[in-house]
C-alpha atoms as a PDB file:
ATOM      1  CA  UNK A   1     102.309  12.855  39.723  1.00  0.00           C
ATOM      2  CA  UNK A   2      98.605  11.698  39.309  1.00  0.00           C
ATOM      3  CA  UNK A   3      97.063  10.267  42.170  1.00  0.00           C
ATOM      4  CA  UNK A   4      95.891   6.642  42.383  1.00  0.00           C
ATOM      5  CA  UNK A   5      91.810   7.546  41.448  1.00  0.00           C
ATOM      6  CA  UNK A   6      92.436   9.924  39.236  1.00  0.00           C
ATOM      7  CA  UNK A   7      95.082   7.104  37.190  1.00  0.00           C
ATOM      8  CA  UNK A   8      92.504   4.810  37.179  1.00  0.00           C
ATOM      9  CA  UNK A   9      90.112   7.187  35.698  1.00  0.00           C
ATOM     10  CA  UNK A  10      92.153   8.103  32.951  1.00  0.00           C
ATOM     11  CA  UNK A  11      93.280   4.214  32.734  1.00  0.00           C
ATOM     12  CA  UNK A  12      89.632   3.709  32.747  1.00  0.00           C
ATOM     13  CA  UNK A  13      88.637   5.673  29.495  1.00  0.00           C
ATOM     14  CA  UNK A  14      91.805   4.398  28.064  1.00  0.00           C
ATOM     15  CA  UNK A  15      91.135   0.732  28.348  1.00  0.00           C
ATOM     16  CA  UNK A  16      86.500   1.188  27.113  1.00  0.00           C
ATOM     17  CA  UNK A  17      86.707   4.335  25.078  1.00  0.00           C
ATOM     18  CA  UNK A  18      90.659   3.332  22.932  1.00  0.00           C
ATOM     19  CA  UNK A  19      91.742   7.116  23.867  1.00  0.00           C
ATOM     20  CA  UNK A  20      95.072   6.789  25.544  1.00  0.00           C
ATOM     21  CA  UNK A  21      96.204  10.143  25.086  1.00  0.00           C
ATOM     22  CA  UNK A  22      95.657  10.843  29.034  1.00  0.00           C
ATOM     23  CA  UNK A  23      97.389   7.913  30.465  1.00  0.00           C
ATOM     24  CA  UNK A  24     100.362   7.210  28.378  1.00  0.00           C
ATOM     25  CA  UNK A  25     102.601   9.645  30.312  1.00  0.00           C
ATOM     26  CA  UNK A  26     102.226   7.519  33.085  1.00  0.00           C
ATOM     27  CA  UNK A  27     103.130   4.679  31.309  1.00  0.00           C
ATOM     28  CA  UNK A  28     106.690   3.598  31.312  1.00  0.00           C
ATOM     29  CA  UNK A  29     108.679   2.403  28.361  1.00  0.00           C
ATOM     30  CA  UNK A  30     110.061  -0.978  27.738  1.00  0.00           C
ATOM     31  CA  UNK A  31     110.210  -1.972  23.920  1.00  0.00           C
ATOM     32  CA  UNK A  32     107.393  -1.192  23.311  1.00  0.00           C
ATOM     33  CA  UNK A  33     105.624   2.524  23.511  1.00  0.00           C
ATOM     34  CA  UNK A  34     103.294   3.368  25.583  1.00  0.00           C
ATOM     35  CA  UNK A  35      99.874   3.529  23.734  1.00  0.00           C
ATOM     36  CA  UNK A  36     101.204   0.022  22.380  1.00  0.00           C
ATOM     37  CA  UNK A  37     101.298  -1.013  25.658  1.00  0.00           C
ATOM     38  CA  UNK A  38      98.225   0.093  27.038  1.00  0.00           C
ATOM     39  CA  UNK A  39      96.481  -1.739  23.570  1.00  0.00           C
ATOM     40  CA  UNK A  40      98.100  -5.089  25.014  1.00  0.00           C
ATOM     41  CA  UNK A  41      96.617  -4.859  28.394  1.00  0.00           C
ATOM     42  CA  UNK A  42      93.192  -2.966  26.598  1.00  0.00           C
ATOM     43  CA  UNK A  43      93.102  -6.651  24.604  1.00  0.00           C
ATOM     44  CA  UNK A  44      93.631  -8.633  27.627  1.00  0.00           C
ATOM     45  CA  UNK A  45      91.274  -7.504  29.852  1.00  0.00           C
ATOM     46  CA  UNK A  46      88.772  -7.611  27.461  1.00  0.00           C
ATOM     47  CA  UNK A  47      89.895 -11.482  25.940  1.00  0.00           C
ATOM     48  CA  UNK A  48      89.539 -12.177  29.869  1.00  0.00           C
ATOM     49  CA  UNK A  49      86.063 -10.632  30.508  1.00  0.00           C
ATOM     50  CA  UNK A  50      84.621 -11.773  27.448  1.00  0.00           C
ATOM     51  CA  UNK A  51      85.805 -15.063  28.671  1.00  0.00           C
ATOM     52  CA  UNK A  52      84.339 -14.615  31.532  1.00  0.00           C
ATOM     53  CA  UNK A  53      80.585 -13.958  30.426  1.00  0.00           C
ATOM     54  CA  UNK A  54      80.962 -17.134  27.847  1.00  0.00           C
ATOM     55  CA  UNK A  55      81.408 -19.066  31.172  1.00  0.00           C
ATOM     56  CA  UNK A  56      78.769 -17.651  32.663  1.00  0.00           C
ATOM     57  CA  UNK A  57      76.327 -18.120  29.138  1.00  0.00           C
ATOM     58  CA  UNK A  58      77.422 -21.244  27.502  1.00  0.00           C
ATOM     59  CA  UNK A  59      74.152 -20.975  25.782  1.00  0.00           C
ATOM     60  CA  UNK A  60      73.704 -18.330  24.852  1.00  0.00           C
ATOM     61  CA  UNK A  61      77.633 -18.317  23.397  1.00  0.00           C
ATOM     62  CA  UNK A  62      76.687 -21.733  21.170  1.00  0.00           C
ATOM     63  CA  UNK A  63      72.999 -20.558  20.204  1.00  0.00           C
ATOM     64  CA  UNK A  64      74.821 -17.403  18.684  1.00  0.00           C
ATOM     65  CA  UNK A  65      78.278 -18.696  17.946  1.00  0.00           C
ATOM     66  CA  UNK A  66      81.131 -17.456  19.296  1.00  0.00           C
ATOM     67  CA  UNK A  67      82.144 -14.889  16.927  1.00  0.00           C
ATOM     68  CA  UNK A  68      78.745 -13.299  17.818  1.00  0.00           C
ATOM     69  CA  UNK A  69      79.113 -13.542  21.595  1.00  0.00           C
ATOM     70  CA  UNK A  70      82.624 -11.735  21.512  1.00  0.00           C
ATOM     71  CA  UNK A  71      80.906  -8.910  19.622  1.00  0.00           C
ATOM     72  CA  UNK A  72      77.893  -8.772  21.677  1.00  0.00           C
ATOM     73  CA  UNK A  73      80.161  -9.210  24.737  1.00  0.00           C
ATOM     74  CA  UNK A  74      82.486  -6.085  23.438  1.00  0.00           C
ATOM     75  CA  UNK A  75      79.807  -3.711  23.413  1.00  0.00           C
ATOM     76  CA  UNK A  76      78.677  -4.633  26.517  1.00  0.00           C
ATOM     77  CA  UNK A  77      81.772  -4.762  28.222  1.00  0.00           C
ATOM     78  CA  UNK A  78      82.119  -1.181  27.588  1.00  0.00           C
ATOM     79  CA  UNK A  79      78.809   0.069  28.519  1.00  0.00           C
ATOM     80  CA  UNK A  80      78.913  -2.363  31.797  1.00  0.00           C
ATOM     81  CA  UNK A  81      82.574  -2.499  32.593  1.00  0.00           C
ATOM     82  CA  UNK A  82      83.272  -4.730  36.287  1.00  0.00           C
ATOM     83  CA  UNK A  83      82.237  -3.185  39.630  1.00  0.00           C
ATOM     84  CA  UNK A  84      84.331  -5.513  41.985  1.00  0.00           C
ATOM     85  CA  UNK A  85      87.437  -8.373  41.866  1.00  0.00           C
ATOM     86  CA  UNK A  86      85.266 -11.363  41.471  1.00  0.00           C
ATOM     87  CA  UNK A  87      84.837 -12.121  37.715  1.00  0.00           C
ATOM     88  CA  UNK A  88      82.200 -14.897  38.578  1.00  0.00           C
ATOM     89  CA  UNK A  89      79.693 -11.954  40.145  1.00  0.00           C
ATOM     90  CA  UNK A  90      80.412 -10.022  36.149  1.00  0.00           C
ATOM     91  CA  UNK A  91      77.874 -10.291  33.907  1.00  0.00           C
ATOM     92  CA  UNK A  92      74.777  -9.592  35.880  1.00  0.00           C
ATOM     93  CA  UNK A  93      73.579  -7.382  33.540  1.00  0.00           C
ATOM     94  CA  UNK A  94      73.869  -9.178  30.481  1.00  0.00           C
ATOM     95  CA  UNK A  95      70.562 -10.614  30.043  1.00  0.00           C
ATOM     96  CA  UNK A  96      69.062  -6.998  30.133  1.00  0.00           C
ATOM     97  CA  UNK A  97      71.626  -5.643  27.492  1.00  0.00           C
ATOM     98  CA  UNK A  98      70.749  -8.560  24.936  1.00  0.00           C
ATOM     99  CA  UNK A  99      67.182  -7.763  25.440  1.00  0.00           C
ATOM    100  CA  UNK A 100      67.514  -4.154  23.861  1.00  0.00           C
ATOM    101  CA  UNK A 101      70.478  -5.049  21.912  1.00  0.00           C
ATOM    102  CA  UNK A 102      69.066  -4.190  18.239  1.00  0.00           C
ATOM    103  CA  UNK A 103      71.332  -7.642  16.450  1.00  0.00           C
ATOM    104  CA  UNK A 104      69.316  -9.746  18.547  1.00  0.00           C
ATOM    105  CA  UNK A 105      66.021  -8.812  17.878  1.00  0.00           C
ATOM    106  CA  UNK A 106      64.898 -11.833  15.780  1.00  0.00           C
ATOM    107  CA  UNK A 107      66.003 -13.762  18.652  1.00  0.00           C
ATOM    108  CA  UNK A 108      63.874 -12.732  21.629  1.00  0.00           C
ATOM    109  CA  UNK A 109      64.135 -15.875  23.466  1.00  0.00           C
ATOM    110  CA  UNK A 110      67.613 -15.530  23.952  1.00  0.00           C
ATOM    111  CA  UNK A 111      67.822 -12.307  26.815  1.00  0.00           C
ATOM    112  CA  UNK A 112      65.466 -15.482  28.481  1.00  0.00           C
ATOM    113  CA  UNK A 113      67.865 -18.016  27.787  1.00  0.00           C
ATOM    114  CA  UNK A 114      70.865 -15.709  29.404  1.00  0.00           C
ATOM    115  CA  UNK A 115      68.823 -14.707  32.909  1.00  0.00           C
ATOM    116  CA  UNK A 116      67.866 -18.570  33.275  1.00  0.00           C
ATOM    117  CA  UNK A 117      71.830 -19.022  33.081  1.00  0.00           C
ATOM    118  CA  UNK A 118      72.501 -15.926  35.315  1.00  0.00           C
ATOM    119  CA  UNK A 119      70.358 -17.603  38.109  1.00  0.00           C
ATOM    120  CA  UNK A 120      72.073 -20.861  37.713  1.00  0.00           C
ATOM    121  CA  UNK A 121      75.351 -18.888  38.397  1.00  0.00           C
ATOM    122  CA  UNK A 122      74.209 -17.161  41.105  1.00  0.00           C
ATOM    123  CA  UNK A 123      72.150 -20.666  42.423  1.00  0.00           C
ATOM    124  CA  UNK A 124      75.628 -22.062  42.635  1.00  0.00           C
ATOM    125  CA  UNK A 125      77.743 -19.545  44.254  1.00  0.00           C
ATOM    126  CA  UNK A 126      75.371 -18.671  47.237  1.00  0.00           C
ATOM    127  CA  UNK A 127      75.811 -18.990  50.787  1.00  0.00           C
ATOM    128  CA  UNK A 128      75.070 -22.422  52.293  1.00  0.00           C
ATOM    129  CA  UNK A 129      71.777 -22.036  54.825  1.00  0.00           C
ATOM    130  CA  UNK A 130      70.628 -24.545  56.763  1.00  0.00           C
ATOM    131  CA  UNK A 131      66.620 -25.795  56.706  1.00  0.00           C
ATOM    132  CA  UNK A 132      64.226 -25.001  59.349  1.00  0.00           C
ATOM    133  CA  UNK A 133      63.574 -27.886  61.445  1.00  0.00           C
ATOM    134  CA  UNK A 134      59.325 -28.363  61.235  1.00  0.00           C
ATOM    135  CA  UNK A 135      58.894 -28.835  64.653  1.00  0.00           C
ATOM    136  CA  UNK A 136      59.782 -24.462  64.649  1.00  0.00           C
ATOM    137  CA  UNK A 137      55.631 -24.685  63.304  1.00  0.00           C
ATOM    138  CA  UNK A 138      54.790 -25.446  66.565  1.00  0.00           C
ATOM    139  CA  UNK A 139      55.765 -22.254  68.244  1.00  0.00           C
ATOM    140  CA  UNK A 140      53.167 -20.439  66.110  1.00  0.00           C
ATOM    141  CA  UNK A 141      49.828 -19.509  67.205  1.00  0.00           C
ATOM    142  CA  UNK A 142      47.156 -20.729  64.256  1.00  0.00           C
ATOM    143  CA  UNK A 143      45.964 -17.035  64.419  1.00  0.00           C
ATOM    144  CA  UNK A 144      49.446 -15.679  63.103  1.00  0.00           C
ATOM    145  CA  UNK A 145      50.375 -18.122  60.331  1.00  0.00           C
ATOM    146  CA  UNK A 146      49.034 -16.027  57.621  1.00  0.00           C
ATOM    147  CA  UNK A 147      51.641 -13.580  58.892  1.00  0.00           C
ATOM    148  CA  UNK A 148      54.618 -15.953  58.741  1.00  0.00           C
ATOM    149  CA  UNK A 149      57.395 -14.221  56.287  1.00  0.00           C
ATOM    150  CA  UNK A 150      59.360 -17.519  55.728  1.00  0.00           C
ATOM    151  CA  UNK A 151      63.593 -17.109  54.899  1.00  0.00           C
ATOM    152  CA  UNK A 152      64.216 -19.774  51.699  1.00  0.00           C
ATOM    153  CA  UNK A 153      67.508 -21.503  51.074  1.00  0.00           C
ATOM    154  CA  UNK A 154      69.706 -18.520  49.388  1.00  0.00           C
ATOM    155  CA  UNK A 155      70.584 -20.543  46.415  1.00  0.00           C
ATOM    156  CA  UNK A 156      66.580 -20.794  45.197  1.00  0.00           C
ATOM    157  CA  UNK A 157      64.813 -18.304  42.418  1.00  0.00           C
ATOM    158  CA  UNK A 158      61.703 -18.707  40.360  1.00  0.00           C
ATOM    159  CA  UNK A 159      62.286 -17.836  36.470  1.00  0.00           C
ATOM    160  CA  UNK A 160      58.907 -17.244  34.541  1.00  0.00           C
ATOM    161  CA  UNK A 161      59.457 -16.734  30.323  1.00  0.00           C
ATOM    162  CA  UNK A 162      57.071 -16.856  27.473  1.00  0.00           C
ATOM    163  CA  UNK A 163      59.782 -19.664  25.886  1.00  0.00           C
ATOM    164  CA  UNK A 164      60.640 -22.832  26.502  1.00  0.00           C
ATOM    165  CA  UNK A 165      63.990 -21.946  27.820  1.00  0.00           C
ATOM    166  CA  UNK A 166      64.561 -24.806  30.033  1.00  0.00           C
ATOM    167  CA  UNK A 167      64.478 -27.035  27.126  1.00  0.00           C
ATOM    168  CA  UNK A 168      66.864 -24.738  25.514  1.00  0.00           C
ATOM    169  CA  UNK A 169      68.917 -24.987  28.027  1.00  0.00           C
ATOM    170  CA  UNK A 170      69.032 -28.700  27.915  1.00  0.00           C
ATOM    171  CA  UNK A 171      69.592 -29.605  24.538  1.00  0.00           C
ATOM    172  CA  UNK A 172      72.462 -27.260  24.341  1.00  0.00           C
ATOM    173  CA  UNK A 173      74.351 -28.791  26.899  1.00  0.00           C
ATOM    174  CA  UNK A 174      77.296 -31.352  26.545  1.00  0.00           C
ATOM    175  CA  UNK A 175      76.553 -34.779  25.261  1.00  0.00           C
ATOM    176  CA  UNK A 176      72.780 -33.625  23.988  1.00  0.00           C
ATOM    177  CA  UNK A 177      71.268 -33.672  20.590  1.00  0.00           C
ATOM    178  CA  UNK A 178      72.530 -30.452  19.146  1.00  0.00           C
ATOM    179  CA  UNK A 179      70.306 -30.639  16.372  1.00  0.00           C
ATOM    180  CA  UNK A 180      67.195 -31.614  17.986  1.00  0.00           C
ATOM    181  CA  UNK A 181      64.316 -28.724  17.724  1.00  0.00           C
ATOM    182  CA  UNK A 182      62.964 -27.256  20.375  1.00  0.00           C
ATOM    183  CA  UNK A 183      58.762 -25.916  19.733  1.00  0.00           C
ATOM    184  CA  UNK A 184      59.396 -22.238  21.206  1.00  0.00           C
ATOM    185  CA  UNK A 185      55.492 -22.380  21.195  1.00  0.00           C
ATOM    186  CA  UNK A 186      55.188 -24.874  23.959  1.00  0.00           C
ATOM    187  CA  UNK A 187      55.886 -21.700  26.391  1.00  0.00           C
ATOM    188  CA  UNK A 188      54.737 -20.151  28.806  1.00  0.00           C
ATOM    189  CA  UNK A 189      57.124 -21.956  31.856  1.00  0.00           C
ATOM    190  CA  UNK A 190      57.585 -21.526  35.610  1.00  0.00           C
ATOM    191  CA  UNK A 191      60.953 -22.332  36.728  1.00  0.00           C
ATOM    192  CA  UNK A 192      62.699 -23.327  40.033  1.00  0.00           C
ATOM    193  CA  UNK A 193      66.526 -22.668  40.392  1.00  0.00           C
ATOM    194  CA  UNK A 194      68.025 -24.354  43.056  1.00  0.00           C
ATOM    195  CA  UNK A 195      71.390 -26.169  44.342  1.00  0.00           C
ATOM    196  CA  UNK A 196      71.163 -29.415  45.739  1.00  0.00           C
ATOM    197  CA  UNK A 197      74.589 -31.251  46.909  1.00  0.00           C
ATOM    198  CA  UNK A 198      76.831 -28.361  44.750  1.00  0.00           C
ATOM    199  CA  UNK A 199      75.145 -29.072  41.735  1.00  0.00           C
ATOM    200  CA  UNK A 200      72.155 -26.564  40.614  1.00  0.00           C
ATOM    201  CA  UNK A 201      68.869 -27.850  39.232  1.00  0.00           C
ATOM    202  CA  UNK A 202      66.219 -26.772  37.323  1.00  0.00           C
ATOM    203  CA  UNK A 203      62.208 -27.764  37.169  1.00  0.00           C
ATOM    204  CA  UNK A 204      58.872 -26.656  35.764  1.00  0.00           C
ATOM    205  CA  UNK A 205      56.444 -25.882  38.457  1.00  0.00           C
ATOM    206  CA  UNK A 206      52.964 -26.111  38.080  1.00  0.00           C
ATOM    207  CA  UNK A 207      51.459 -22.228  37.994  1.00  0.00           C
ATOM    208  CA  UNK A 208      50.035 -22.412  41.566  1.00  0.00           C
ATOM    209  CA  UNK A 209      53.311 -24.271  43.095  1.00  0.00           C
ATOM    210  CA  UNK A 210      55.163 -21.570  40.994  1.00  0.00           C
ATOM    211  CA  UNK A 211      53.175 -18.433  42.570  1.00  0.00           C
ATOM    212  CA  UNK A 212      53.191 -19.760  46.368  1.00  0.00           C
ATOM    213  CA  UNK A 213      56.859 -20.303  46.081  1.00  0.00           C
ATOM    214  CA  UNK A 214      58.389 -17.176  44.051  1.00  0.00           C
ATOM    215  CA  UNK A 215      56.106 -14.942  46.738  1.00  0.00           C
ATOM    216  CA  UNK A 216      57.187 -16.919  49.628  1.00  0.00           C
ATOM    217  CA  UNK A 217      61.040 -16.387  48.145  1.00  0.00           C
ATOM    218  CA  UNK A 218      59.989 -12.091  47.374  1.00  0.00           C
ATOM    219  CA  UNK A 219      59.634 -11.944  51.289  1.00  0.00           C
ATOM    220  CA  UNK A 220      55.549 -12.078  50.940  1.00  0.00           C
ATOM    221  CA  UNK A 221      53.631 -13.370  53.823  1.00  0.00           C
ATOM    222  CA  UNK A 222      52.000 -16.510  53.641  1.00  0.00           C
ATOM    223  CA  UNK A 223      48.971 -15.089  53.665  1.00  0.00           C
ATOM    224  CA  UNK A 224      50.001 -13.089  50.166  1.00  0.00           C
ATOM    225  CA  UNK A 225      51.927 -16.067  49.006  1.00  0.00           C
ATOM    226  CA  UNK A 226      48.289 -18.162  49.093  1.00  0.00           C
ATOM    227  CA  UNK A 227      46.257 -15.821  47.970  1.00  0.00           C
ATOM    228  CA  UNK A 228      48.547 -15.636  44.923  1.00  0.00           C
ATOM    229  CA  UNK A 229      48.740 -19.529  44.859  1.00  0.00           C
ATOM    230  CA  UNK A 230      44.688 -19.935  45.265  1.00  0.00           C
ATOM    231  CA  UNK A 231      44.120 -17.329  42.451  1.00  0.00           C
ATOM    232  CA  UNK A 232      46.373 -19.735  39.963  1.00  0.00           C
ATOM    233  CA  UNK A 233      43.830 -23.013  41.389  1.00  0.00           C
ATOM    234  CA  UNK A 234      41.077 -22.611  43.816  1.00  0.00           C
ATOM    235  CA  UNK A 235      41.884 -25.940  45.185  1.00  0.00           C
ATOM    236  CA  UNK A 236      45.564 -25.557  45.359  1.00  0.00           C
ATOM    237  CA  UNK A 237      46.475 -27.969  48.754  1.00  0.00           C
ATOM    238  CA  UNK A 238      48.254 -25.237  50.768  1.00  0.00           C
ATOM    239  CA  UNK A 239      48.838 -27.650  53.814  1.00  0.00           C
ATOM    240  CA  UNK A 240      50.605 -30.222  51.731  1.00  0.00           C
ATOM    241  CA  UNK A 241      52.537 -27.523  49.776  1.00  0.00           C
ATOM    242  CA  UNK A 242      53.888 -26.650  52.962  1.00  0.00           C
ATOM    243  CA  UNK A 243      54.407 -29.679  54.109  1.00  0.00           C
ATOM    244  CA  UNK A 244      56.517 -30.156  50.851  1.00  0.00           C
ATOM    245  CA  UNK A 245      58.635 -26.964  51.284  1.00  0.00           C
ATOM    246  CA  UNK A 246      59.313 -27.689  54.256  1.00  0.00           C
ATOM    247  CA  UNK A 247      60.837 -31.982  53.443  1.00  0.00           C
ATOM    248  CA  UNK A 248      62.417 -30.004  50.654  1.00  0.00           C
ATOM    249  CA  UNK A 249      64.618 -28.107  53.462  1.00  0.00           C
ATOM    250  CA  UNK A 250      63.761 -24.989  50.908  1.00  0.00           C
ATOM    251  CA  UNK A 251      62.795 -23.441  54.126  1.00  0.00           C
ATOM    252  CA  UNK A 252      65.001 -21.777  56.855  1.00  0.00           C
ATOM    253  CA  UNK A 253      63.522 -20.129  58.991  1.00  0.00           C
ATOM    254  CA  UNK A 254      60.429 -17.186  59.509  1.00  0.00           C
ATOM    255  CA  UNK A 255      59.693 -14.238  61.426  1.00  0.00           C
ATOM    256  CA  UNK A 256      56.205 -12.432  61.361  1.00  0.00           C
ATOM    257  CA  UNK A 257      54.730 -10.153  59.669  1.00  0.00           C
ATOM    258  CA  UNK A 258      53.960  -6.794  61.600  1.00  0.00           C
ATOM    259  CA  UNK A 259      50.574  -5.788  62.344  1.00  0.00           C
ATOM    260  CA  UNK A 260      49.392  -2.544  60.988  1.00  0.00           C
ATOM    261  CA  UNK A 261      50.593  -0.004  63.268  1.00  0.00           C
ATOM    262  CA  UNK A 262      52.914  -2.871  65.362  1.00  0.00           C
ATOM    263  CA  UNK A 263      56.653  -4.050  65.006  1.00  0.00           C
ATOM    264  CA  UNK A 264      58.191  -7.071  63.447  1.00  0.00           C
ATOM    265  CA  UNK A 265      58.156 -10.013  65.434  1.00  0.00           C
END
């Protein structure tokens, strides 16, 4: 009698690797024989987790067709197979396998095209968080703002690529010109991902509003966060950018950072 890890090991190598020589004694019969049954549930879980990733990258799944996207989606489903119950948290990976996966070389937008959707899956399943009320400011002595470490909303990431995905994004989705042509050239672009009222939203950022806000998000101070703003535009406003974070509610709340040789505040 095998023991339940040790069945789902062998069930395991039987389902990614097609070798169900270890597993089909365990396997009852009913009609059907045991490696035939282990090839129907082998094609379902894979029909449901490639199913699974094509929600997750429309996109990507239309850019490259579907026939494509199962095949790319095979190979990585056995090299990546799922960590945990949820299928909307599978897939994280994906964008990193289609950047050193050798069919898609002459597309090198498209590993670009799949983390831009990634973040827009993850924008819209994260934890609600509620803004920062400005008045907070006030408790701050003007000699320790630089080390404020601000907490942003959960469902916010910055996206930097060399191509122009979020107008790939956009003409690929329902309803839009499927045949207009997007100028990969007109690159590079600075991304926010965010959700608003359940629905998630994308928008270029100028390279200074970019740089304050993806440090701020890394857990910089905002000493670190302007100094990486300032070095994009000398006269980047930092007092009105925060002034707009914070009527943007992207804000929820700070601690400080520790002096050398002190604790966190």
């Amino acid at each position: 009698m095998l023991g339940l890890p040790e069945l789902q090991a062998r069930l395991a190598v039987a389902l990614l690797r097609e070798d169900a020589r270890e597993i089909v004694g365990a396997v009852a019969s009913d009609g059907l024989s045991p490696a035939a049954r282990v090839a129907v549930y082998r094609n379902h879980v894979f029909a449901s987790l490639t199913d699974a990733l094509a929600a997750t990258y429309p996109v990507v799944c239309r850019l490259v067709d579907r026939r494509f996207f199962g095949f790319a989606a095979d190979r990585f489903i056995r090299s990546h197979p799922p960590t945990g119950p949820c299928l909307f948290e599978y897939g994280g990976g994906f964008p990193e396998f289609l950047a050193g996966f050798p069919p898609c070389a002459g597309h090198p937008y498209l590993a670009d095209v799949a983390r831009l959707e990634w973040t827009m899956n993850v924008a819209l399943h994260a934890e609600d968080a509620r803004a920062m009320e400005p008045a907070r400011l006030g408790e701050v002595r003007p000699e320790n703002v630089g080390r404020l470490v601000f907490r942003v909303d959960p469902s916010a990431a910055w996206l930097r690529s060399p191509w122009s995905v979020d107008r790939i994004w956009r003409t690929n989705q329902p309803g839009a010109d499927f045949g207009a042509i997007v100028d990969l050239t007109t690159g590079p672009v600075r991304l926010e991902i965010r959700r608003r009222d359940d629905h998630v939203t994308l928008r270029a950022l100028e390279p200074a509003d970019f740089a304050l806000r993806a440090a701020l998000g890394a857990g910089a101070s905002f000493e670190a966060a302007a100094d990486a703003a300032t070095a994009e535009d000398p006269g980047f406003d930092l007092a009105a950018s925060l002034r707009t974070l914070l009527e943007e509610g992207l804000l929820t709340g700070f601690s400080l950072h520790p002096q050398e040789g002190g604790p966190p505040s």
